[in-house]
C-alpha atoms as a PDB file:
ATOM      1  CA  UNK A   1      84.489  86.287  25.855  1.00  0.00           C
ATOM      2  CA  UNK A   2      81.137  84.570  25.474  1.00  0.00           C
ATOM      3  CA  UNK A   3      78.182  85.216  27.836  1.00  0.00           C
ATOM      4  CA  UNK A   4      77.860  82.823  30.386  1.00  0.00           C
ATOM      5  CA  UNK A   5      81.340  82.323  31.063  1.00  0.00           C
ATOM      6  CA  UNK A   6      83.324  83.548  33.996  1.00  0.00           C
ATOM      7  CA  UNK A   7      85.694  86.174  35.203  1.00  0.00           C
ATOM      8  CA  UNK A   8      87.518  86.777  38.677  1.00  0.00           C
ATOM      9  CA  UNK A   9      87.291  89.884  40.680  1.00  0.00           C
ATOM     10  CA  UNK A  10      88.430  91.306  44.092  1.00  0.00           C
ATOM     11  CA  UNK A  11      85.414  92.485  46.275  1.00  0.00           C
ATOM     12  CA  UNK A  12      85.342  94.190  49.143  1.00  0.00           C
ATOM     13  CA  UNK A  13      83.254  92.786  52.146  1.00  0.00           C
ATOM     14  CA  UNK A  14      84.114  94.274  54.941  1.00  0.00           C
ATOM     15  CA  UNK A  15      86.005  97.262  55.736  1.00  0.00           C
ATOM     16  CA  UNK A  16      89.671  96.591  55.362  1.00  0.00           C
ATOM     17  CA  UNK A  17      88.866  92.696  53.789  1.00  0.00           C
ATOM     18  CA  UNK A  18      89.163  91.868  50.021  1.00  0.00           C
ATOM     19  CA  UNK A  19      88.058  88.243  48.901  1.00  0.00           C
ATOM     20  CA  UNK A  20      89.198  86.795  45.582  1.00  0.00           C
ATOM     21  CA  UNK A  21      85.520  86.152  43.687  1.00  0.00           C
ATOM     22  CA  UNK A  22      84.425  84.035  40.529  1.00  0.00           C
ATOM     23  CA  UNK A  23      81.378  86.265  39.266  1.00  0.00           C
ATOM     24  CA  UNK A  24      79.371  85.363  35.604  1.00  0.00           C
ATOM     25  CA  UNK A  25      80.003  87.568  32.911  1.00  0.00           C
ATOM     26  CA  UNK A  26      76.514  88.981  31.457  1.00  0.00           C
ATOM     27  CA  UNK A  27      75.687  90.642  28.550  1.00  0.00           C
ATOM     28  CA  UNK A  28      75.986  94.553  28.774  1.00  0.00           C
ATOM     29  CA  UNK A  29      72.197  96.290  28.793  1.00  0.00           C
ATOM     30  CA  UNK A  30      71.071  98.440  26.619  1.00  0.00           C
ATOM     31  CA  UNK A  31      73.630 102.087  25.925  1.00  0.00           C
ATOM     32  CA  UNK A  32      76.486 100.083  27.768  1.00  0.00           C
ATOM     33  CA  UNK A  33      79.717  98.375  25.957  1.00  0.00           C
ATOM     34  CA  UNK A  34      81.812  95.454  27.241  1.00  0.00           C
ATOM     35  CA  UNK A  35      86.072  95.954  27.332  1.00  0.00           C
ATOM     36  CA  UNK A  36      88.735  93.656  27.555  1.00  0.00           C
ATOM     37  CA  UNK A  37      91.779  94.926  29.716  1.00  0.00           C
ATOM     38  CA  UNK A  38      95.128  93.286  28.215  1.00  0.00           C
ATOM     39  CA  UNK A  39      96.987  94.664  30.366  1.00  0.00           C
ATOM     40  CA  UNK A  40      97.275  97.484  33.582  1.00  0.00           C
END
């Protein structure tokens, strides 16, 4: 996965209310790794 690309999430806004998100995918800082989940 390149940087600058995109991923989707589920985010909580509210209690009790989930929204389906597109967020950017950004380079992990400095001591931090990124992982790719296959499968859960």
């Amino acid at each position: 996965m390149k940087v600058g690309s995109t991923y989707h999430a589920v985010q909580a806004v509210s209690l009790g209310r989930l929204e389906l998100t597109e967020k950017t995918v950004q380079a992990p800082g400095p001591g931090k790794v990124r992982i790719r989940i296959e499968a859960s």
